[in-house]
N, C-alpha and C. Protein backbone atom coordinates (compact mmCIF):
# COMPACT_ATOMS: atom_id res chain seq x y z
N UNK A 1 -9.22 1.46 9.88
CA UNK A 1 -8.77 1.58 11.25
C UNK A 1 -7.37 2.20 11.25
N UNK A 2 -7.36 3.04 12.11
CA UNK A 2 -5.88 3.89 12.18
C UNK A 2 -4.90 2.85 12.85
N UNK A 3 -3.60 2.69 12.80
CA UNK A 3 -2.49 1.78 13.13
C UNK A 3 -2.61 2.04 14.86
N UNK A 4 -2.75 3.08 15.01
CA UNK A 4 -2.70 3.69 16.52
C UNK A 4 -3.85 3.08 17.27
N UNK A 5 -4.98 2.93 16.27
CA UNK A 5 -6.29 2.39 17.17
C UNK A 5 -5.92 0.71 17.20
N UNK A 6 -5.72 0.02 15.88
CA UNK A 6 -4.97 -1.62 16.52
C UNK A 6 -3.94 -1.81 17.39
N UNK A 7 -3.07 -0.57 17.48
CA UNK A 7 -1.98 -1.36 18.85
C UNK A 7 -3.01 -0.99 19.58
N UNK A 8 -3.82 0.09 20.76
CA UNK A 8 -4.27 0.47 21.68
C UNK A 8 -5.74 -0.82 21.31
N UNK A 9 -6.00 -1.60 20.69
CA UNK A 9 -6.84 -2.22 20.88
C UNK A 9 -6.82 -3.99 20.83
N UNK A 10 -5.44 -3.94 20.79
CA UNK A 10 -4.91 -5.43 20.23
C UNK A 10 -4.85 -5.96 21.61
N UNK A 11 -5.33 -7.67 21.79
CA UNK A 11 -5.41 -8.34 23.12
C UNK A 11 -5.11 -9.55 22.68
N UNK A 12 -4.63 -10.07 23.63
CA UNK A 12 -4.34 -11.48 23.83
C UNK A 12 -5.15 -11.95 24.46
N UNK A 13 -6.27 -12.63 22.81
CA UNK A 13 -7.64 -13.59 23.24
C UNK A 13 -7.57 -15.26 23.31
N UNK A 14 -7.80 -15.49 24.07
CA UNK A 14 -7.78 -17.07 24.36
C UNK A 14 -8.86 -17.72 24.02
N UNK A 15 -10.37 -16.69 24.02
CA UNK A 15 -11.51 -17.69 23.24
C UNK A 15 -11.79 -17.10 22.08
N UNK A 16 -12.14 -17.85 21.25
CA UNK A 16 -12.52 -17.65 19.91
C UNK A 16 -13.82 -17.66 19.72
N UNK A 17 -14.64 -17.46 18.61
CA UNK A 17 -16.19 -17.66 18.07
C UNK A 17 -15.23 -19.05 17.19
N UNK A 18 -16.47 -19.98 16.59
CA UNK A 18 -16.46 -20.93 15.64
C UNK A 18 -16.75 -20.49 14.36
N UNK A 19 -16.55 -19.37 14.19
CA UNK A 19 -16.40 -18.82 12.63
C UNK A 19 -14.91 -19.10 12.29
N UNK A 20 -14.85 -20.04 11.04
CA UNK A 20 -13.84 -19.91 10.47
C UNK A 20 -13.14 -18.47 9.91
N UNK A 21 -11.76 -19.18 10.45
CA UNK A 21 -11.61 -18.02 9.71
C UNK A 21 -10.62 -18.18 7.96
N UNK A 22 -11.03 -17.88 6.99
CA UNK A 22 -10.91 -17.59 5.77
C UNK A 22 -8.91 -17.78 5.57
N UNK A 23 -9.26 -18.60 4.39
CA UNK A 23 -7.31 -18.66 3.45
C UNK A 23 -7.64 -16.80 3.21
N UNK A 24 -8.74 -16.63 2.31
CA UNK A 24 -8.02 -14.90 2.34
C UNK A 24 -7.56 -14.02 3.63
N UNK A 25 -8.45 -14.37 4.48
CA UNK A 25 -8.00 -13.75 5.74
C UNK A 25 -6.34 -14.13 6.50
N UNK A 26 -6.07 -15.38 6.13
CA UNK A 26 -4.78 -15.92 6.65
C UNK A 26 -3.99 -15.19 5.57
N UNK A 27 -3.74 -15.47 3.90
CA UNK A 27 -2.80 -15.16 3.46
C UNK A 27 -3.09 -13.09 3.66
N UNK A 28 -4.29 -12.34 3.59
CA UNK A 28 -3.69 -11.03 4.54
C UNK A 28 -3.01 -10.89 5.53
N UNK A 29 -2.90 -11.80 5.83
CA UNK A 29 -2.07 -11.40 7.91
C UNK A 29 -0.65 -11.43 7.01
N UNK A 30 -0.49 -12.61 6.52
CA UNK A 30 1.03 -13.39 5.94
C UNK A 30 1.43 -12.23 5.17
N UNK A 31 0.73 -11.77 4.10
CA UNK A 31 1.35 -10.61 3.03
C UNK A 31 1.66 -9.58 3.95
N UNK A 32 0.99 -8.65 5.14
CA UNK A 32 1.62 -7.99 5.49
C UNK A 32 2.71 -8.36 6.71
N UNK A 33 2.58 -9.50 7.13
CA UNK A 33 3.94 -9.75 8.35
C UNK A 33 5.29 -10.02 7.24
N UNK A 34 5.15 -10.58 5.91
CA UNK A 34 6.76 -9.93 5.54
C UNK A 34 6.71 -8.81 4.89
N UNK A 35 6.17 -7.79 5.33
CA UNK A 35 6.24 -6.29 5.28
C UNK A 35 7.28 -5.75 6.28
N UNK A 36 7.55 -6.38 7.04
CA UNK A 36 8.22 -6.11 8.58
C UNK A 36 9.43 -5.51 8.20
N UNK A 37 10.12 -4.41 8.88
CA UNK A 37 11.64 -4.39 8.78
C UNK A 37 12.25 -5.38 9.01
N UNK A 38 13.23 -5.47 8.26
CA UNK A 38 14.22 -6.56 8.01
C UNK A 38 15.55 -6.09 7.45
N UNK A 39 16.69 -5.87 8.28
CA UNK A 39 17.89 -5.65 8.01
C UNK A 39 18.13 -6.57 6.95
N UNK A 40 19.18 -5.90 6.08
CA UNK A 40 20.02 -6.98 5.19
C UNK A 40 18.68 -7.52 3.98
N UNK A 41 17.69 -7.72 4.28
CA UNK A 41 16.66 -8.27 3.60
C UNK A 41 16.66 -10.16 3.14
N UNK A 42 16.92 -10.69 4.21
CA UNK A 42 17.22 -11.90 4.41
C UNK A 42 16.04 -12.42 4.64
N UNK A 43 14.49 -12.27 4.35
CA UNK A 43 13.38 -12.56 4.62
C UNK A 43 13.46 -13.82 5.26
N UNK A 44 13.85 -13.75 6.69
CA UNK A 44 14.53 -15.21 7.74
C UNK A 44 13.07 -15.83 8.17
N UNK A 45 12.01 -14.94 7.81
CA UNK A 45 10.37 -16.09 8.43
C UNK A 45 10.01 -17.06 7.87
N UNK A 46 9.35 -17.70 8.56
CA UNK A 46 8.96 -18.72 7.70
C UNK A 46 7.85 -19.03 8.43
N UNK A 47 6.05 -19.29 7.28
CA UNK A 47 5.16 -19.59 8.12
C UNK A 47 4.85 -20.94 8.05
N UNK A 48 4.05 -21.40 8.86
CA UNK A 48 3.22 -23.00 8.17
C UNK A 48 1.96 -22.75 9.18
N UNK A 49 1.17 -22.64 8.28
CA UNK A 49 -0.54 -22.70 8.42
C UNK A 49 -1.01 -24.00 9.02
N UNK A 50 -1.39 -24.58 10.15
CA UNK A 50 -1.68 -25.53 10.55
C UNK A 50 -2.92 -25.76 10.59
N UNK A 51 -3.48 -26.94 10.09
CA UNK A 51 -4.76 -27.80 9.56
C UNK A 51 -4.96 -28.17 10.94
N UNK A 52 -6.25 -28.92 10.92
CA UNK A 52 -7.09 -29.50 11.78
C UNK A 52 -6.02 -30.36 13.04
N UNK A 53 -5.84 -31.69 11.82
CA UNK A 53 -4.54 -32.15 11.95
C UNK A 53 -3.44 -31.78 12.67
N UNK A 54 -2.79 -30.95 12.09
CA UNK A 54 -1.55 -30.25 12.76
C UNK A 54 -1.71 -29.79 13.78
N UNK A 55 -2.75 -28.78 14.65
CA UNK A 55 -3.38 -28.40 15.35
C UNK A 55 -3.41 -29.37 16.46
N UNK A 56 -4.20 -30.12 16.51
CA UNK A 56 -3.86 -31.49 17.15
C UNK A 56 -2.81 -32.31 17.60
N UNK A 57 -1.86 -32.35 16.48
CA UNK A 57 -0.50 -32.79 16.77
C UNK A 57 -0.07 -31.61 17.81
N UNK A 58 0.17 -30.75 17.49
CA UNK A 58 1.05 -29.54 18.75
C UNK A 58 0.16 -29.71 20.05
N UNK A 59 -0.99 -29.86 19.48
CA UNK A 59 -1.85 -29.56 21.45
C UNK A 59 -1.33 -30.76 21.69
N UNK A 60 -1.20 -31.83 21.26
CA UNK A 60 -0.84 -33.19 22.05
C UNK A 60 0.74 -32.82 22.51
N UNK A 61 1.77 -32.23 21.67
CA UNK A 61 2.82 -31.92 22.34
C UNK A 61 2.89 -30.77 23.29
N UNK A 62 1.98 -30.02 23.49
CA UNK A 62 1.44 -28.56 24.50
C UNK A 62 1.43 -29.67 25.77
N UNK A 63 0.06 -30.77 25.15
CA UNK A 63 -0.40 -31.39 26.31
C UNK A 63 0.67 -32.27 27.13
N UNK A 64 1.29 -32.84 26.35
CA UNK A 64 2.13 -33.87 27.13
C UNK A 64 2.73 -32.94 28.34
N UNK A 65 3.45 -32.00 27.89
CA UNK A 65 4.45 -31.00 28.48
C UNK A 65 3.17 -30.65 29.49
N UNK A 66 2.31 -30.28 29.80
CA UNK A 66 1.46 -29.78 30.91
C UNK A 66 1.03 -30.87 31.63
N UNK A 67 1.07 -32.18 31.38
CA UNK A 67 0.60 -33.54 31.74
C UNK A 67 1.78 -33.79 32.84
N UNK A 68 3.03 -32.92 32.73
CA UNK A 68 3.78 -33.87 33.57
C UNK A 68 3.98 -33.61 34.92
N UNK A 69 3.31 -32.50 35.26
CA UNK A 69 2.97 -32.02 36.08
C UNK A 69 1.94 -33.07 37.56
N UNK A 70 1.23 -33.99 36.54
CA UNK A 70 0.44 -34.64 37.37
C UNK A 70 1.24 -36.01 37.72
N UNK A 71 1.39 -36.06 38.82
CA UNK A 71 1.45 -37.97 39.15
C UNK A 71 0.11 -38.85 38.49
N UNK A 72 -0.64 -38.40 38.71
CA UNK A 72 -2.08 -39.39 38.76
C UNK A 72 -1.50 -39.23 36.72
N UNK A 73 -1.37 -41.22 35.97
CA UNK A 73 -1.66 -41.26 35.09
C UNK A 73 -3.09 -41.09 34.24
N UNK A 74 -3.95 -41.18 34.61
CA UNK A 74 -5.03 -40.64 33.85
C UNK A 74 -5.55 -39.28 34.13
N UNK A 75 -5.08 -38.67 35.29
CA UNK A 75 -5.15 -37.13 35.04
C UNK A 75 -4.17 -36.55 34.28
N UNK A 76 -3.16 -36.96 34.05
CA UNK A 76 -2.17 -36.57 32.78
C UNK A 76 -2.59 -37.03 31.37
N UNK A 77 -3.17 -37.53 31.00
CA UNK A 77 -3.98 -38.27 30.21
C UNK A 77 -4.65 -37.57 29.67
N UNK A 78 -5.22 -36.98 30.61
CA UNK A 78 -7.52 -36.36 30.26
C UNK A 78 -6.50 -35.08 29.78
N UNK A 79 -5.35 -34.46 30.70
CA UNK A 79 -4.78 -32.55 30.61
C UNK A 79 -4.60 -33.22 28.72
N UNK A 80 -3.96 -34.20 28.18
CA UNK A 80 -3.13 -34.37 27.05
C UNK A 80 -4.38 -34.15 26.08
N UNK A 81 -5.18 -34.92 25.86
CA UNK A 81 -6.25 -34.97 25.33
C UNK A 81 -6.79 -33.33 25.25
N UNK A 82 -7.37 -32.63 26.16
CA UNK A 82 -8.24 -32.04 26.65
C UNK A 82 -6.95 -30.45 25.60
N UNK A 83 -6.30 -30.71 25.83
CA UNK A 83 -5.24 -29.38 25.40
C UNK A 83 -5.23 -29.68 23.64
N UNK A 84 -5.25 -31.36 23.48
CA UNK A 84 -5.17 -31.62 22.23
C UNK A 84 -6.37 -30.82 21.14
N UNK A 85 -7.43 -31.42 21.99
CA UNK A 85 -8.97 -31.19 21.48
C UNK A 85 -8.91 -29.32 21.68
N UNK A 86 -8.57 -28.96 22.59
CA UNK A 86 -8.67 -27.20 22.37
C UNK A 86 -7.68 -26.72 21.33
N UNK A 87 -6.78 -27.53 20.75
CA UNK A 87 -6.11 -26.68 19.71
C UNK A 87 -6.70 -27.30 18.28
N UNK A 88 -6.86 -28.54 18.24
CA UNK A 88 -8.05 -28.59 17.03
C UNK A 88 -8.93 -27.71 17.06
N UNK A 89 -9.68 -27.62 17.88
CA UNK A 89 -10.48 -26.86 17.68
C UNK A 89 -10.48 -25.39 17.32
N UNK A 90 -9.40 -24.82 17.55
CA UNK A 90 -9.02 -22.91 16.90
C UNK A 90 -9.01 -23.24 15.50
N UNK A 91 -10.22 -21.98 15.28
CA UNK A 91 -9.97 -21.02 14.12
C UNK A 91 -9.18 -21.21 13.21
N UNK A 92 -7.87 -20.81 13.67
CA UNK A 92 -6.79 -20.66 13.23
C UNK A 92 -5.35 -20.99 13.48
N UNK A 93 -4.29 -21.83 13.26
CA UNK A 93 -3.27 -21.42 13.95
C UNK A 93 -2.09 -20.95 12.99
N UNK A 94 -1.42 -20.04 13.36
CA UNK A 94 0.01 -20.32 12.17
C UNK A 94 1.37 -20.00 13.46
N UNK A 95 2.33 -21.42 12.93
CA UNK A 95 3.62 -21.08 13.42
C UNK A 95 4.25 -20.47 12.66
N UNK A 96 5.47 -19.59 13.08
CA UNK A 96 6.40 -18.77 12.27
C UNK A 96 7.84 -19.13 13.26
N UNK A 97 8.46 -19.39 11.98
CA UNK A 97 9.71 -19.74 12.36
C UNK A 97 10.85 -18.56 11.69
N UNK A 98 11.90 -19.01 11.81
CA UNK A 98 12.79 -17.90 11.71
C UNK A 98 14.15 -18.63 10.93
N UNK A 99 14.84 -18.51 9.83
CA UNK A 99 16.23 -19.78 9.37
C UNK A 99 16.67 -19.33 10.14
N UNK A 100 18.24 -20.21 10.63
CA UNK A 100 19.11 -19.66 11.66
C UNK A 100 20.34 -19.51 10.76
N UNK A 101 21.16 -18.22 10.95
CA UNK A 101 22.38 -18.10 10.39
C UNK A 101 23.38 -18.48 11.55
N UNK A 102 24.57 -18.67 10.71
CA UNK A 102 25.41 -18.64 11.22
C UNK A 102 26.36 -17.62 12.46
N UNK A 103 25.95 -16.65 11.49
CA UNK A 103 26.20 -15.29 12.23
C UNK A 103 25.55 -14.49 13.03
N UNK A 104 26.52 -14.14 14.62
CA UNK A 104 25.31 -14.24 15.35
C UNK A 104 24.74 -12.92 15.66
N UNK A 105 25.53 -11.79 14.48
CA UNK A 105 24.72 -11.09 14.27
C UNK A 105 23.60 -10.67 13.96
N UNK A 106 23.45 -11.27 12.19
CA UNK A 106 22.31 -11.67 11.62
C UNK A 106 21.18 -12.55 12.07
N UNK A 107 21.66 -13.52 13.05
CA UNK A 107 20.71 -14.21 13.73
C UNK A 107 20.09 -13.61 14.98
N UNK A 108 20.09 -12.31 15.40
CA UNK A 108 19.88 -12.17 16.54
C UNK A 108 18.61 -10.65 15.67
N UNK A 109 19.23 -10.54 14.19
CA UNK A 109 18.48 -9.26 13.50
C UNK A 109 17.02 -10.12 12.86
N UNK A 110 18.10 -11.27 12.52
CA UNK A 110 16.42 -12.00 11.66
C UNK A 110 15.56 -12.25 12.76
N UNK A 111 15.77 -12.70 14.01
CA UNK A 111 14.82 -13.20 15.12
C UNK A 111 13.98 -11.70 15.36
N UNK A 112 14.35 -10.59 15.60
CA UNK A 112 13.91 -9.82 15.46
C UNK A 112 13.04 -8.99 14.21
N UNK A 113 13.59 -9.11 13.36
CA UNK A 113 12.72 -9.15 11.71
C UNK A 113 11.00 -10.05 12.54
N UNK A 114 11.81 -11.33 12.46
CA UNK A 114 10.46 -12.44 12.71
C UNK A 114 9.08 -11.68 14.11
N UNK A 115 9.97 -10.90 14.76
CA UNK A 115 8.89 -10.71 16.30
C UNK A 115 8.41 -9.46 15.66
N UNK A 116 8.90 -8.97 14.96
CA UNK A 116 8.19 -7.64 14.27
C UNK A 116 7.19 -8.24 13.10
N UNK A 117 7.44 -8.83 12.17
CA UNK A 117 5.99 -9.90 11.56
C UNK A 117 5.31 -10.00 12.43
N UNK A 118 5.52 -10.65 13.46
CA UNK A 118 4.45 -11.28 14.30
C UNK A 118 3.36 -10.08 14.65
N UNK A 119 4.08 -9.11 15.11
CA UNK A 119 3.64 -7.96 15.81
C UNK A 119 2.45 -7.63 14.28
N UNK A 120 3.23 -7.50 13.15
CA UNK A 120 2.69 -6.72 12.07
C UNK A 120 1.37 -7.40 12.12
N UNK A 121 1.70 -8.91 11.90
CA UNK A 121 0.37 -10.02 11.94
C UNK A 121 -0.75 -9.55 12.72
N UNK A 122 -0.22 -9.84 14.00
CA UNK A 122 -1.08 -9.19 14.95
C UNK A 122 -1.96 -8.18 14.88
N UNK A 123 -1.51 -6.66 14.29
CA UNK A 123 -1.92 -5.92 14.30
C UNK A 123 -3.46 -5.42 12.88
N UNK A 124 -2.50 -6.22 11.68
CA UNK A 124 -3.36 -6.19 10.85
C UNK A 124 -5.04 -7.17 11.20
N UNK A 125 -4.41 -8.17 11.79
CA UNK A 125 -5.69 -9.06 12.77
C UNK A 125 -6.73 -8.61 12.79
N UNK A 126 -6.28 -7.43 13.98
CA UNK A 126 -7.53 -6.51 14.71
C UNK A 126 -7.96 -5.64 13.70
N UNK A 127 -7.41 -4.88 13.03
CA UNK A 127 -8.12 -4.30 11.66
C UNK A 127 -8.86 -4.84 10.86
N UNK A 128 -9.24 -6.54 11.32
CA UNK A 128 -10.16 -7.31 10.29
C UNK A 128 -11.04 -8.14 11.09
N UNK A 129 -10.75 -7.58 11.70
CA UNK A 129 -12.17 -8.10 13.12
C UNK A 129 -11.98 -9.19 13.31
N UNK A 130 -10.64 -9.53 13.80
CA UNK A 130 -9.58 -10.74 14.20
C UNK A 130 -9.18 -10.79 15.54
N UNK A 131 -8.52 -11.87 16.22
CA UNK A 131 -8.06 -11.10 17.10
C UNK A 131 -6.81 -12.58 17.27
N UNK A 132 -5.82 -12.13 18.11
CA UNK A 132 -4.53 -12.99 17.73
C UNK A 132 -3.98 -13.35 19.32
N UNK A 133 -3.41 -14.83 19.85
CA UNK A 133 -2.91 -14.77 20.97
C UNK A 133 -1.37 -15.29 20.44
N UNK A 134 -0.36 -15.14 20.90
CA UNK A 134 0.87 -15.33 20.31
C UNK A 134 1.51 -15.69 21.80
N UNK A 135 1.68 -17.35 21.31
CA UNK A 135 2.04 -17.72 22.18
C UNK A 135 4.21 -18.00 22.19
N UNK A 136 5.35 -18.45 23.06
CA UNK A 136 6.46 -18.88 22.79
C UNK A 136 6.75 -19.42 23.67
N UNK A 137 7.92 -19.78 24.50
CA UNK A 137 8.44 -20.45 25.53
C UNK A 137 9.07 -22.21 25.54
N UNK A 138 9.66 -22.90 26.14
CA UNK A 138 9.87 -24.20 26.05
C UNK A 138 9.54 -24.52 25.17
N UNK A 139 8.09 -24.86 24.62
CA UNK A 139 7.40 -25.81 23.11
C UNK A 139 8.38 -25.51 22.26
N UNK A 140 8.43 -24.41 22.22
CA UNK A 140 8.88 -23.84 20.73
C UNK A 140 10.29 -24.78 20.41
N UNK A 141 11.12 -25.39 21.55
CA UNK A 141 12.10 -26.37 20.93
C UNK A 141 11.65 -27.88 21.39
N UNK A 142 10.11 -28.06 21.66
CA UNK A 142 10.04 -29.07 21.97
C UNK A 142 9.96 -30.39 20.78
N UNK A 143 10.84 -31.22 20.13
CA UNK A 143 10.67 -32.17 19.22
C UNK A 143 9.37 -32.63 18.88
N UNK A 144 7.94 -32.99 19.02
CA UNK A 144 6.95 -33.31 19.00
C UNK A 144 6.59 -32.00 18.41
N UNK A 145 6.29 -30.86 19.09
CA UNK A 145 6.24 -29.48 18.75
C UNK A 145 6.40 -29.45 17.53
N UNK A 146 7.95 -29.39 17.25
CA UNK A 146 8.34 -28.94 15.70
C UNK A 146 8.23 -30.13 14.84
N UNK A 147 7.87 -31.47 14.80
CA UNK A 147 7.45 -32.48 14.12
C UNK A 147 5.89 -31.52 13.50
N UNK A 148 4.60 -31.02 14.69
CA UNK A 148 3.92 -31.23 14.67
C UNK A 148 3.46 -30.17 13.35
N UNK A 149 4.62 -28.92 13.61
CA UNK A 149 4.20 -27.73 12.47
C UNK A 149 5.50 -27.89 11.61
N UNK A 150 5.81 -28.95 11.24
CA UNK A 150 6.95 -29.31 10.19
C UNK A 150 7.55 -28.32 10.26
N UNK A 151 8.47 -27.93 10.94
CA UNK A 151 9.76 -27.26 10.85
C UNK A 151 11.18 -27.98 11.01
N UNK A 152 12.09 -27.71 9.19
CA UNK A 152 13.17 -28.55 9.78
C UNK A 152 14.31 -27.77 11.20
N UNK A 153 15.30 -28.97 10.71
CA UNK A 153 16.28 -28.54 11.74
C UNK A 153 16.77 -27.13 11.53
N UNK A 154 17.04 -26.46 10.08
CA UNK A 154 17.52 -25.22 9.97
C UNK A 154 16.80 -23.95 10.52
N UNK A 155 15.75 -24.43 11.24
CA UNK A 155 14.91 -23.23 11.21
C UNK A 155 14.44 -23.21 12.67
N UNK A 156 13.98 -22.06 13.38
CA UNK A 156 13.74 -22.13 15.33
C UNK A 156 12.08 -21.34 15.33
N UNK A 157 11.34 -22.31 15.72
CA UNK A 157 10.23 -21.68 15.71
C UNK A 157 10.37 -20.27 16.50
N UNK A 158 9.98 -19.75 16.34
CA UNK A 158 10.01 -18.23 17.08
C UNK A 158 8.18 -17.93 18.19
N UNK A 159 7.46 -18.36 17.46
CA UNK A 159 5.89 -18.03 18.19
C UNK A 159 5.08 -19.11 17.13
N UNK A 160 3.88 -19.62 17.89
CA UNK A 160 2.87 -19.53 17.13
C UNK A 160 1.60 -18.66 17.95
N UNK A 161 1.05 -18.33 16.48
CA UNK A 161 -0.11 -17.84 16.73
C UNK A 161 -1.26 -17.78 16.61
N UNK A 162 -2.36 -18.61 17.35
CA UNK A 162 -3.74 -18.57 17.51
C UNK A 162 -4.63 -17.40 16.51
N UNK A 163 -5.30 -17.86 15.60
CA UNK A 163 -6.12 -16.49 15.25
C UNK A 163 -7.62 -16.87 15.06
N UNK A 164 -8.45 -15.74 15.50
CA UNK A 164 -9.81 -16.07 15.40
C UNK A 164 -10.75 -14.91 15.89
N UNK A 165 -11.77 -15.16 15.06
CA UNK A 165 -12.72 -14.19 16.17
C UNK A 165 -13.03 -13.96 17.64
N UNK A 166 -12.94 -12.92 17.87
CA UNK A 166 -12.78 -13.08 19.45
C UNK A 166 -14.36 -13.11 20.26
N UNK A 167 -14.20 -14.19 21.20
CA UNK A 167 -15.42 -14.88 21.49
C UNK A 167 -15.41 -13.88 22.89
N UNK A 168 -14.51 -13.35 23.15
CA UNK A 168 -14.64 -12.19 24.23
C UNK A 168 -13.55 -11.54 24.12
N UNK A 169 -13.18 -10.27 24.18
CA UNK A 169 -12.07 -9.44 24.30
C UNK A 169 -11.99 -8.85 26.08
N UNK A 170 -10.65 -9.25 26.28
CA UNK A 170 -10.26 -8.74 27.56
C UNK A 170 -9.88 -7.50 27.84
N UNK A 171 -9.95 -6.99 28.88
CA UNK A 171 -9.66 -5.14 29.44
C UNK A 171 -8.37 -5.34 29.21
N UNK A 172 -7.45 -3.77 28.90
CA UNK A 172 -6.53 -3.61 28.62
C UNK A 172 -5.47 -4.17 29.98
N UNK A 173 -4.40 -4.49 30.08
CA UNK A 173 -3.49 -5.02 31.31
C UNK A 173 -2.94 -3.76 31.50
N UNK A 174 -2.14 -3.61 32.56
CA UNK A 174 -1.82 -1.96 33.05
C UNK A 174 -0.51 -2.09 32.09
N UNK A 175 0.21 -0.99 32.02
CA UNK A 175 1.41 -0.71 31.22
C UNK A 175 2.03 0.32 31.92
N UNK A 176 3.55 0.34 31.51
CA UNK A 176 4.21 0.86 31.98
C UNK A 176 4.63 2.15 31.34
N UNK A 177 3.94 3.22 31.79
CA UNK A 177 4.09 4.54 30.87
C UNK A 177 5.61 4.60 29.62
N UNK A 178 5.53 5.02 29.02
CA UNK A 178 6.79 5.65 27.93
C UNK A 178 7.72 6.50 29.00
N UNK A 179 7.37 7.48 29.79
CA UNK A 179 7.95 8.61 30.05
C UNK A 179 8.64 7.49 31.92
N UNK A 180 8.38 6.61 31.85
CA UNK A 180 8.69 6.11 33.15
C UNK A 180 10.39 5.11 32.54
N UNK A 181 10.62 4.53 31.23
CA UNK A 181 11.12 4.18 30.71
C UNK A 181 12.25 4.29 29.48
N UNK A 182 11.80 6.22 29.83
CA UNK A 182 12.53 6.62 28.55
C UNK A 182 13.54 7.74 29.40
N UNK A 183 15.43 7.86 29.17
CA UNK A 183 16.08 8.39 29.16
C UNK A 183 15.90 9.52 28.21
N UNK A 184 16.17 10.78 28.24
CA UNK A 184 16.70 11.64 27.32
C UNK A 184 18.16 12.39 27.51
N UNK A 185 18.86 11.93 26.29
CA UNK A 185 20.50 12.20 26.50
C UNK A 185 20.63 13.50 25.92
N UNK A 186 21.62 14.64 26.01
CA UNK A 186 21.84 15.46 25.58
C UNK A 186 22.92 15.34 24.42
């Protein structure tokens, strides 16, 4: 597959098939996401492959955080559960975290190093008849969260990401041309 045909074909899938998916298939994604540019060469990622187990632990911290939404205690309850049981259940998951430097130079290059893995991850995915949803936001510093994909304190989850066969692939989302976004300076 040409690099050009996985970005123009890469989606953010939310259902999966129940085909596992393969340690060889995981450690390919991993070998090429620290392929990524990386200033300085501070290889700042860091993955952790999450088990059945682990999986579980984060949907219960996904879930709580979406639970609080409800007054009614047992409809916050069933959301906790119900989010728990959908992340056991993926394929696949891996978080990637990022060390944090001191410097907030380097820390602002490694976070970037890390979203370019991700991207790389991503992309190699779809070249293996994969398909990847990459999720970030709030969780990612939620304590339960980072208990759940053992990350210590030195380190900031950056994304995790869902991987699996895709149990449906979605139409492309509209985009915002290149030429609508791009200056040319003399």
């Amino acid at each position: 597959m040409q690099t050009t045909d996985a970005i123009q074909t890469r989606r953010s899938v939310k259902r999966f098939t129940e085909r596992p998916v393969t340690r060889e298939d995981i450690e390919a994604l991993l070998a090429a996401a620290v392929l990524a540019p990386n200033h300085r060469l501070t290889n700042p990622w860091r993955y952790s492959v999450l088990g059945p187990v682990a999986r579980h632990a984060y949907g219960l911290a996904l879930g709580a955080r979406k639970a609080k939404k409800f007054e009614d205690p047992e409809k916050a309850r069933q959301t906790r559960e119900a989010v728990a049981a959908e992340h056991r259940a993926l394929p696949a998951m891996i978080a990637v975290a990022v060390t944090t430097n001191e410097n907030p130079e380097i820390r602002e290059e490694d976070y970037a190093a890390a979203m370019m893995a991700v991207q790389t991850l991503a992309l190699v995915a779809v070249s293996r008849g994969l398909a990847t949803h990459i999720k970030s936001g709030g969780i990612m510093d939620d304590p339960a969260a980072r208990a759940a994909v053992g990350v210590p304190d030195e380190q900031r989850i950056v994304a995790v990401v869902n991987v699996g066969e895709p149990a449906e692939v979605p139409p492309p989302k509209p985009r915002t041309p290149a030429a609508e976004v791009t200056t040319w300076l003399p």
